[in-house]
Protein backbone atom coordinates (compact mmCIF):
# COMPACT_ATOMS: atom_id res chain seq x y z
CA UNK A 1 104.57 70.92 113.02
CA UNK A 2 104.92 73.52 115.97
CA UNK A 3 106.37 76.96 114.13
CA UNK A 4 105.56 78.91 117.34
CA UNK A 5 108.69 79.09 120.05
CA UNK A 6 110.59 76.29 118.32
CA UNK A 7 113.16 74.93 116.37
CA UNK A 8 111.25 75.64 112.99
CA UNK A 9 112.96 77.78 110.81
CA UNK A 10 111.51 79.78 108.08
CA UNK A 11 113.82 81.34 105.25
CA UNK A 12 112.97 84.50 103.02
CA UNK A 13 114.67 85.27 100.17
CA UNK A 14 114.86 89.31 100.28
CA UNK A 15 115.99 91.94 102.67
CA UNK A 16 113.79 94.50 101.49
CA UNK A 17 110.59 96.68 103.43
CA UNK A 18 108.56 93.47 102.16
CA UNK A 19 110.53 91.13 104.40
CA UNK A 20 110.37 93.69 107.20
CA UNK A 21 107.34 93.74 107.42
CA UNK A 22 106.78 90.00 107.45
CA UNK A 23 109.43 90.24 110.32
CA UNK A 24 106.72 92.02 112.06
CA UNK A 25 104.36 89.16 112.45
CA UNK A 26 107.02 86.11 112.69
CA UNK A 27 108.48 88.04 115.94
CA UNK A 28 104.92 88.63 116.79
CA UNK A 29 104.44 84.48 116.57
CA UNK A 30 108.13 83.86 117.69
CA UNK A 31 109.02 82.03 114.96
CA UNK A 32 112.42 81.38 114.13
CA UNK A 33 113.75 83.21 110.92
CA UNK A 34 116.73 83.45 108.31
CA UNK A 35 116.90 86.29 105.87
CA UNK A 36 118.90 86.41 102.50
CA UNK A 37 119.51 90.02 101.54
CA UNK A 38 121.51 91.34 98.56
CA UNK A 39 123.58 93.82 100.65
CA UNK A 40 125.11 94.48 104.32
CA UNK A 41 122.42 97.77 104.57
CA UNK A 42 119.90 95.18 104.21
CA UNK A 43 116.32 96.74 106.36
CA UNK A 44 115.30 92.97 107.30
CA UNK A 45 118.67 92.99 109.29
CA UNK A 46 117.71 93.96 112.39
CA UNK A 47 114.71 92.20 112.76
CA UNK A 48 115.17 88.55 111.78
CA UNK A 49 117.22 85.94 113.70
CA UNK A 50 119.74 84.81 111.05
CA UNK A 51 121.11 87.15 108.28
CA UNK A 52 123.07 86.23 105.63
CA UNK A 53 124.13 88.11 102.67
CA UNK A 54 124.49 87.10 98.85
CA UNK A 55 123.47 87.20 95.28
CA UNK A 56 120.16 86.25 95.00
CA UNK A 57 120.01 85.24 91.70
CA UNK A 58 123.46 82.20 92.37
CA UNK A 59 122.28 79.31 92.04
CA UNK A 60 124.76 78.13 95.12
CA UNK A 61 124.05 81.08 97.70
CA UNK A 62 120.60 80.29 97.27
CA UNK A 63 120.80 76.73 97.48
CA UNK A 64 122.99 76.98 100.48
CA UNK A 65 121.09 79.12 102.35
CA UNK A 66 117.70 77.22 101.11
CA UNK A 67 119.14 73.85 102.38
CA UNK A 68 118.88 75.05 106.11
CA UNK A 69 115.16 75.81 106.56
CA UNK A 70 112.17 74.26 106.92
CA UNK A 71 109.66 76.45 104.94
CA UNK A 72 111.37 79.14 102.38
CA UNK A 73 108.99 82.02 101.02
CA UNK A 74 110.51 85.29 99.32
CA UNK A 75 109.95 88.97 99.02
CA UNK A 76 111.32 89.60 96.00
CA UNK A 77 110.87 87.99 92.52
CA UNK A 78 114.22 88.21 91.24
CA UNK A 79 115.54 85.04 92.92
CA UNK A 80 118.01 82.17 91.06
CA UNK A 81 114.89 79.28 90.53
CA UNK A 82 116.58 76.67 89.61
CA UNK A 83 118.06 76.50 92.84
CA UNK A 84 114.10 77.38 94.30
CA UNK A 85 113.53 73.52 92.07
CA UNK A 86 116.49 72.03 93.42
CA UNK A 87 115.92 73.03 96.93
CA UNK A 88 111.81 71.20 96.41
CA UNK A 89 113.36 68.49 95.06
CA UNK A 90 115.56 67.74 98.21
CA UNK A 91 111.98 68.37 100.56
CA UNK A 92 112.21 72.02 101.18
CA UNK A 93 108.51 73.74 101.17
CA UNK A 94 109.21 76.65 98.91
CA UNK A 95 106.31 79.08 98.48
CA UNK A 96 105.50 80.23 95.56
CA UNK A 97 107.05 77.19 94.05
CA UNK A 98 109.59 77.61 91.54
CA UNK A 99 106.99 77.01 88.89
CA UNK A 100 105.07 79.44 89.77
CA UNK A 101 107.70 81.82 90.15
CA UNK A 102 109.40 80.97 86.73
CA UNK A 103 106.24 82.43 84.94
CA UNK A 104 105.98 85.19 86.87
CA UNK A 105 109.51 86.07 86.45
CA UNK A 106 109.09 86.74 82.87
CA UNK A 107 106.77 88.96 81.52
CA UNK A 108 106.20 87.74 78.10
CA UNK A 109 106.19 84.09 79.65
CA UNK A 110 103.48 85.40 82.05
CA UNK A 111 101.35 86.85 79.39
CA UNK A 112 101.89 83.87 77.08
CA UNK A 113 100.16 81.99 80.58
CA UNK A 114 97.48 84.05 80.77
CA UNK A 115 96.61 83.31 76.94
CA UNK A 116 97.20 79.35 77.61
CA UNK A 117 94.73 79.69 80.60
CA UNK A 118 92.00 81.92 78.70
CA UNK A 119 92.51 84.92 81.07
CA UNK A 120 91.60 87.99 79.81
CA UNK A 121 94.35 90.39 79.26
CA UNK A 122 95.38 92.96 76.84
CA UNK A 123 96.88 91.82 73.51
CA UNK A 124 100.63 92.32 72.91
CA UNK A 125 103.56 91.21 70.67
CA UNK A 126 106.51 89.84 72.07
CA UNK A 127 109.72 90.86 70.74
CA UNK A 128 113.51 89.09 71.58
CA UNK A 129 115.37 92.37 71.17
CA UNK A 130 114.57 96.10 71.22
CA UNK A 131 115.54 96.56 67.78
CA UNK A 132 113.12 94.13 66.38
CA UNK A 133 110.35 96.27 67.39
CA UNK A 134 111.67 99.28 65.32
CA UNK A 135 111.37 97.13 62.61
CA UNK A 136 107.62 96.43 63.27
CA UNK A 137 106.72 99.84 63.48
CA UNK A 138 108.85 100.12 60.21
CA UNK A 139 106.88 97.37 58.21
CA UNK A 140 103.24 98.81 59.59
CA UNK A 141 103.17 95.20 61.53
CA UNK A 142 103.22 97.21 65.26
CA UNK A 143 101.13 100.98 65.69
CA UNK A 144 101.87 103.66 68.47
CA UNK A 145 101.30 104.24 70.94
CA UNK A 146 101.77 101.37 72.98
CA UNK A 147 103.19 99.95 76.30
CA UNK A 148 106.68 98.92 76.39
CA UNK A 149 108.18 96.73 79.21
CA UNK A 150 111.16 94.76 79.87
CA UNK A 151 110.68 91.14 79.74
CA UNK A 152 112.61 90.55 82.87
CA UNK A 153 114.24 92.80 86.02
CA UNK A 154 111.74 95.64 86.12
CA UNK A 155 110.41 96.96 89.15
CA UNK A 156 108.82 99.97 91.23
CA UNK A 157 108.00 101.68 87.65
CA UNK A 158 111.15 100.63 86.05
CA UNK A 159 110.98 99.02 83.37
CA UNK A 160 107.52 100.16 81.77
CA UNK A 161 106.96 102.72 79.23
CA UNK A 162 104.23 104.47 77.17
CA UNK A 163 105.55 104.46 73.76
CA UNK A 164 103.89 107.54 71.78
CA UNK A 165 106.68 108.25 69.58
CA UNK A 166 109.38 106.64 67.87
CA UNK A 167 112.17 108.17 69.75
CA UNK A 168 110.48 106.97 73.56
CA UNK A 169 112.64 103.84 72.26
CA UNK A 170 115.77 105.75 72.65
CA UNK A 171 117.95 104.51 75.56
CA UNK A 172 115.84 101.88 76.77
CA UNK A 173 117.21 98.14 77.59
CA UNK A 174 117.89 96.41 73.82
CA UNK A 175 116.83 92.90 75.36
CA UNK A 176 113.61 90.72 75.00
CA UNK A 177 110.65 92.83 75.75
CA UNK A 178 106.63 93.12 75.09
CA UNK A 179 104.52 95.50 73.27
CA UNK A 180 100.86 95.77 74.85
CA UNK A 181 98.01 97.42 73.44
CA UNK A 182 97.52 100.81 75.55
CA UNK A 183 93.93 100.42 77.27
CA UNK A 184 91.94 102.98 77.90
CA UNK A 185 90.80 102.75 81.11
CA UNK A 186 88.99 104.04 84.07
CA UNK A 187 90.68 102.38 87.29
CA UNK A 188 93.73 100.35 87.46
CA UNK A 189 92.57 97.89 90.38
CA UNK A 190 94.10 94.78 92.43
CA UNK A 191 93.01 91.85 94.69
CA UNK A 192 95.01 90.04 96.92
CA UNK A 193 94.37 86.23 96.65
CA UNK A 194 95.82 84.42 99.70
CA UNK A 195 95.58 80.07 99.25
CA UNK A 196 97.45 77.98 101.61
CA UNK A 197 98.35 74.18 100.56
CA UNK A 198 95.13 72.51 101.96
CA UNK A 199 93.60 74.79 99.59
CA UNK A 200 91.77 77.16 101.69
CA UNK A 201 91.17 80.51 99.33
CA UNK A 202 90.74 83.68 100.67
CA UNK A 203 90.27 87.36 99.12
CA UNK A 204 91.26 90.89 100.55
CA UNK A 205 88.41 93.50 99.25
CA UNK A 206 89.39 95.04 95.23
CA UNK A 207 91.42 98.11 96.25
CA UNK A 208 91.75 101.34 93.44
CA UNK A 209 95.30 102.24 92.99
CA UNK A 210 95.98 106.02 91.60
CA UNK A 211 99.42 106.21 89.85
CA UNK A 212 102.17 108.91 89.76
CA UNK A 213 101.87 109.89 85.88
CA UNK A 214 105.91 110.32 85.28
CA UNK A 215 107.70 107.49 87.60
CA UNK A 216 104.62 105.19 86.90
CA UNK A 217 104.59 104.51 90.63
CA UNK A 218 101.48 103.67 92.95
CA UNK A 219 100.97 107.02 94.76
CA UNK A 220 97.67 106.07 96.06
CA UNK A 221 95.95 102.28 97.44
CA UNK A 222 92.03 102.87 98.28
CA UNK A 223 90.18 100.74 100.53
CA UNK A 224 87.83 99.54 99.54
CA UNK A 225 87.86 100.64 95.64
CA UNK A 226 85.15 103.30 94.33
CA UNK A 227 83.02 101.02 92.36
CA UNK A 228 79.78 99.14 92.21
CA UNK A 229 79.60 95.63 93.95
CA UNK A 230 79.25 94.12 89.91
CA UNK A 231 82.80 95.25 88.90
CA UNK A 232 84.36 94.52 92.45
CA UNK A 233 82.42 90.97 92.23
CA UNK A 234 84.57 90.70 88.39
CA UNK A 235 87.57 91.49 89.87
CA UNK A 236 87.40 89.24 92.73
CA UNK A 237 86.35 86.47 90.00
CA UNK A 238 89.07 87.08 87.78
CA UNK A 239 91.96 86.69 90.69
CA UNK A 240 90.20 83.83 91.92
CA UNK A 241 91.02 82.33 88.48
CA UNK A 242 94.61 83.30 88.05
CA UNK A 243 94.71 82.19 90.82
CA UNK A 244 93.61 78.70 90.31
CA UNK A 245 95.26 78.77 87.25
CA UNK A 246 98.67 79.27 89.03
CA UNK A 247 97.55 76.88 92.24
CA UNK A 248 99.90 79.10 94.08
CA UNK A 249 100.31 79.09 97.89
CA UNK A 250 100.74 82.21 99.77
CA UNK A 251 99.83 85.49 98.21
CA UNK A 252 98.83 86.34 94.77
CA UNK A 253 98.08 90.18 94.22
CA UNK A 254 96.47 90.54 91.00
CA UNK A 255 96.84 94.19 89.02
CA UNK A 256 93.90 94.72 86.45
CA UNK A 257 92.54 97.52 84.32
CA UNK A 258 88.30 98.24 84.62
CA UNK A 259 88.02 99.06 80.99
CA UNK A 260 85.70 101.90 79.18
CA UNK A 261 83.44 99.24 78.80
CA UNK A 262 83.95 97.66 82.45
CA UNK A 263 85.95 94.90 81.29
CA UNK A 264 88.48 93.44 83.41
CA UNK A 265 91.81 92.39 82.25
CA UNK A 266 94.50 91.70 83.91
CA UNK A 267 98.27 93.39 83.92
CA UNK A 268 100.29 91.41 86.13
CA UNK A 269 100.96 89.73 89.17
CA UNK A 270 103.32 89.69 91.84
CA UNK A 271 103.19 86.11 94.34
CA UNK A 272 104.32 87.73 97.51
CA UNK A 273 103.05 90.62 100.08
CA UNK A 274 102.31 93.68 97.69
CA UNK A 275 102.65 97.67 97.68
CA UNK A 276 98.22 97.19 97.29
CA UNK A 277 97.83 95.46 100.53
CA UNK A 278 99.75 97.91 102.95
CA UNK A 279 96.55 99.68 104.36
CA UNK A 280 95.61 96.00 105.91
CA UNK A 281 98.22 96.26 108.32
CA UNK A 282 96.04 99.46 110.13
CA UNK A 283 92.41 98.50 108.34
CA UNK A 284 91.84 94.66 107.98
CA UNK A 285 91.31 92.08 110.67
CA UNK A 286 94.08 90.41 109.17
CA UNK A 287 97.28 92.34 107.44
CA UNK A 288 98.57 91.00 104.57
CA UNK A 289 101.42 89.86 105.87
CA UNK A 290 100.15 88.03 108.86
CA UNK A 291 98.12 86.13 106.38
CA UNK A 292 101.04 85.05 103.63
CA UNK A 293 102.37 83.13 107.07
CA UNK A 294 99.35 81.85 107.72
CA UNK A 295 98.74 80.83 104.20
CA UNK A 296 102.55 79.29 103.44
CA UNK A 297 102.02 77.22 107.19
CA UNK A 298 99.28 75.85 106.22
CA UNK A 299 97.66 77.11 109.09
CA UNK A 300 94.02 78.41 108.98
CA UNK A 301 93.57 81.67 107.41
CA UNK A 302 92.50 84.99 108.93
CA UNK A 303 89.39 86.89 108.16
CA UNK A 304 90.05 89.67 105.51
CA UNK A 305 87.53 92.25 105.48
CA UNK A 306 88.18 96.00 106.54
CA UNK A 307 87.58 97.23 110.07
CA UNK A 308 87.55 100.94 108.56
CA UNK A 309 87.91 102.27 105.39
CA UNK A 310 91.59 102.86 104.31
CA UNK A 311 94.08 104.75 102.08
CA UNK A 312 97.71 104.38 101.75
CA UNK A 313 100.11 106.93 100.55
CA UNK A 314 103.73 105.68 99.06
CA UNK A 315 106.21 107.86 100.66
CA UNK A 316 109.05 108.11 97.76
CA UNK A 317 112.60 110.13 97.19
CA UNK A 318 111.88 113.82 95.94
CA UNK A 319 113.06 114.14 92.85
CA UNK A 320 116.30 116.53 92.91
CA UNK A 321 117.25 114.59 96.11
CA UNK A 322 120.02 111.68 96.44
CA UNK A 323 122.12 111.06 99.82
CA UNK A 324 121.56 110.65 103.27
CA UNK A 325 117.61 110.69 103.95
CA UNK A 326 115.78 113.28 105.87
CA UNK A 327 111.63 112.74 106.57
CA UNK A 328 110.68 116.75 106.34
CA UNK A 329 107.46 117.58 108.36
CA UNK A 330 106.87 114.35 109.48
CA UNK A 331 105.95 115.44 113.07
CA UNK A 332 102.85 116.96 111.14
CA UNK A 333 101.26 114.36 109.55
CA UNK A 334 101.48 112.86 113.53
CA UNK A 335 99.02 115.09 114.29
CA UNK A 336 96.42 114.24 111.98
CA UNK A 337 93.55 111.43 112.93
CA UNK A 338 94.19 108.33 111.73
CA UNK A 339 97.51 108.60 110.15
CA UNK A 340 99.62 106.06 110.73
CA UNK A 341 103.78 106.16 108.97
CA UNK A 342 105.83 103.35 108.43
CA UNK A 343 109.38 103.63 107.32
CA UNK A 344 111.09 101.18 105.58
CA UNK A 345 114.82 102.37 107.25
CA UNK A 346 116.65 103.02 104.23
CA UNK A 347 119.57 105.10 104.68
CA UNK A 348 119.99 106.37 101.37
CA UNK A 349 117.37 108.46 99.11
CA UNK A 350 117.27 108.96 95.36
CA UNK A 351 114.49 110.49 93.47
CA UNK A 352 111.15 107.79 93.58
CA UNK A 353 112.94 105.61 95.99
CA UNK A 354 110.41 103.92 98.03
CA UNK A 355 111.27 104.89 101.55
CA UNK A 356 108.03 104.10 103.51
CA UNK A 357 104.33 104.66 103.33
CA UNK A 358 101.46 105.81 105.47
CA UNK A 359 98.16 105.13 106.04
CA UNK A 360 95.33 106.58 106.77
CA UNK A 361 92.26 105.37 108.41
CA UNK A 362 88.53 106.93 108.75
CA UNK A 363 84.72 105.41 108.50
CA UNK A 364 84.37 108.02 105.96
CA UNK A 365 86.79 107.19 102.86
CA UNK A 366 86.35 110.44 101.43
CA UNK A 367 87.34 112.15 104.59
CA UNK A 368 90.17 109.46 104.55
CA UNK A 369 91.87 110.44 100.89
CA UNK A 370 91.07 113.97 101.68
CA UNK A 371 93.59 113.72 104.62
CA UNK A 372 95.82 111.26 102.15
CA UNK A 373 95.97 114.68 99.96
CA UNK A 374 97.25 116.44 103.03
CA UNK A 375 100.06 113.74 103.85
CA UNK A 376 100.99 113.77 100.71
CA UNK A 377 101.66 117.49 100.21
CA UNK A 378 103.19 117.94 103.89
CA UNK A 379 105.74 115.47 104.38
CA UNK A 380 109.09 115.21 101.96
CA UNK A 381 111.54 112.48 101.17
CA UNK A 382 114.84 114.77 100.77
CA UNK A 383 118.51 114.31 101.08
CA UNK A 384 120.70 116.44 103.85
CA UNK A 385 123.17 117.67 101.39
């Protein structure tokens, strides 16, 4: 099939900086797109050539909007899959199938798969309803602290918590939800798996991602991680089996945990471009999202090593802040080597909004976070009022 300069169209599901950023390299190709976004302020808008706006979890506004493309992909997870199933069932390509995505979707279910598959991960309970894990801490069944998240619907640091005590419980969601052993550990790392449907498998290099302590937000991506060639050569092995477990097409990004011990387990995926493979847009041959097109095409993928060594910083709300958004000091950070911004175009900040990121590029990585330090204390997410 010719995608470039034709009447191909290619759907995503998701109006979000993901999609933007995809938007990037389908204008760059001049392939036709379609965009489903939640809401009219929508940042894929302006760059697509169809928008439409709807619930993406209706089964009929997906279907509908499904029905009229050729290839349909998504940025977003939360998406109505039995209309995904529907929509394969009538010939649409949908990538990640709705298979795929209807593990993912779930946490517990997505844990329970890594257990089927013999993937390691850490252990956890799985509970239908808040309350139910009161009652195992009660009977001595369940110990603190542990990890609480949401089974479904959590994002960007929502919907995770470090239980110490019993009252962390208070005011969180009363629906189904897991309890994970907390794991000590000494870097929280990813790998971007990228698999198109001949079956061609390709791996970005392990990245170390540094965490905001309180919104439990990526602050930090570093690239290529801090550690020995043994660990990253784990890590690499142990996304190239989720990722044959899942036989996904398009992206995978695999989040694990490099244990006390240096064992790797994993925490959870996301099948789509990923906040860990932003510095490839300014660092690697091939940016992520250039390659999730290639991959869901079918067309030959691109090489995936680093040209330079690479940090990203997540530019986020300030906390205090909600309203119209202001970028304070921004024409600083211009002035530094290497720095590169990107902003998602969101009107509207709140406190650990993502807004945009930036990245920084140098031969010397240290030299590279050192000058991520200095972004990150110079420029501001705030509100004008």
């Amino acid at each position: 099939m010719n995608y470039f300069s034709s009447d191909f169209k290619l759907g995503i599901i998701g109006g979000g900086q993901l999609g933007k950023m995809l938007l990037y390299n389908t204008r760059k190709f001049d392939i036709y797109t379609c965009v489903l976004g939640a809401n009219k302020e929508a940042v894929c808008k302006t760059a697509c050539n169809e928008f439409s706006m709807g619930n993406l979890m209706d089964y009929d506004i997906v279907y509908n909007f499904g029905k009229n493309v050729d290839v349909l992909t998504i940025e977003i997870e939360n998406v109505n899959v039995d209309a995904l199933e529907a929509l394969e069932e009538k010939g649409i390509k949908v990538y990640p199938s709705s298979d795929t995505l209807r593990t993912i979707q779930n946490k517990a279910t997505q844990k329970l798969f890594y257990i089927d598959n013999a993937l390691p991960t850490a252990p956890f309970t799985r509970f239908a309803y808040l309350s139910e894990i009161e009652d195992a801490l009660a009977n001595g069944v369940l110990t603190l602290p542990f990890v609480w998240k949401a089974a479904q619907f959590g994002y960007d640091g929502n919907g995770v918590k470090v239980v110490r005590q019993l009252s962390d419980l208070d005011n969180l969601p009363k629906g189904e939800c897991i309890a994970e052993t907390l794991v000590p550990f000494k870097n929280e790392l990813a790998v971007i798996v990228a698999r198109n449907p001949s079956g061609t498998i390709k791996t970005f290099p392990v990245v170390e991602m540094e965490f905001h302590p309180e919104a439990n937000q990526v602050e930090y991506v570093i690239c290529p991680a801090r550690i020995s060639e043994e660990i990253a050569k784990k890590a690499r092995e142990v996304a190239l089996n989720v990722s044959k477990a899942f036989n996904h097409v398009g992206l995978l990004a695999v989040e694990m945990f490099q244990t006390e011990d240096d064992t790797i387990l994993i925490n959870e995926v996301a099948p789509r471009p990923h906040n860990s493979g932003h510095q490839t847009i300014e660092a690697s041959y091939t940016s992520q999202f250039e390659q999730h097109l290639r991959a869901i095409l079918d067309l030959p993928l691109g090489r995936t090593d680093s040209k330079v060594g690479g940090v990203m910083v997540n530019l986020v709300g300030a906390e205090g802040h909600t309203g119209n958004v202001v970028y304070q000091n921004i024409e600083n950070i211009m002035t530094m080597d290497g720095v590169t911004p990107h902003i998602y175009g969101k009107k509207q900040t709140r406190p650990f909004r993502k807004m945009g990121h930036v990245t920084i590029v140098n031969e010397d990585l240290n030299e590279a976070r050192r000058v991520a330090e200095n972004v990150k204390k110079s420029i501001k997410v705030i509100s004008l009022s």
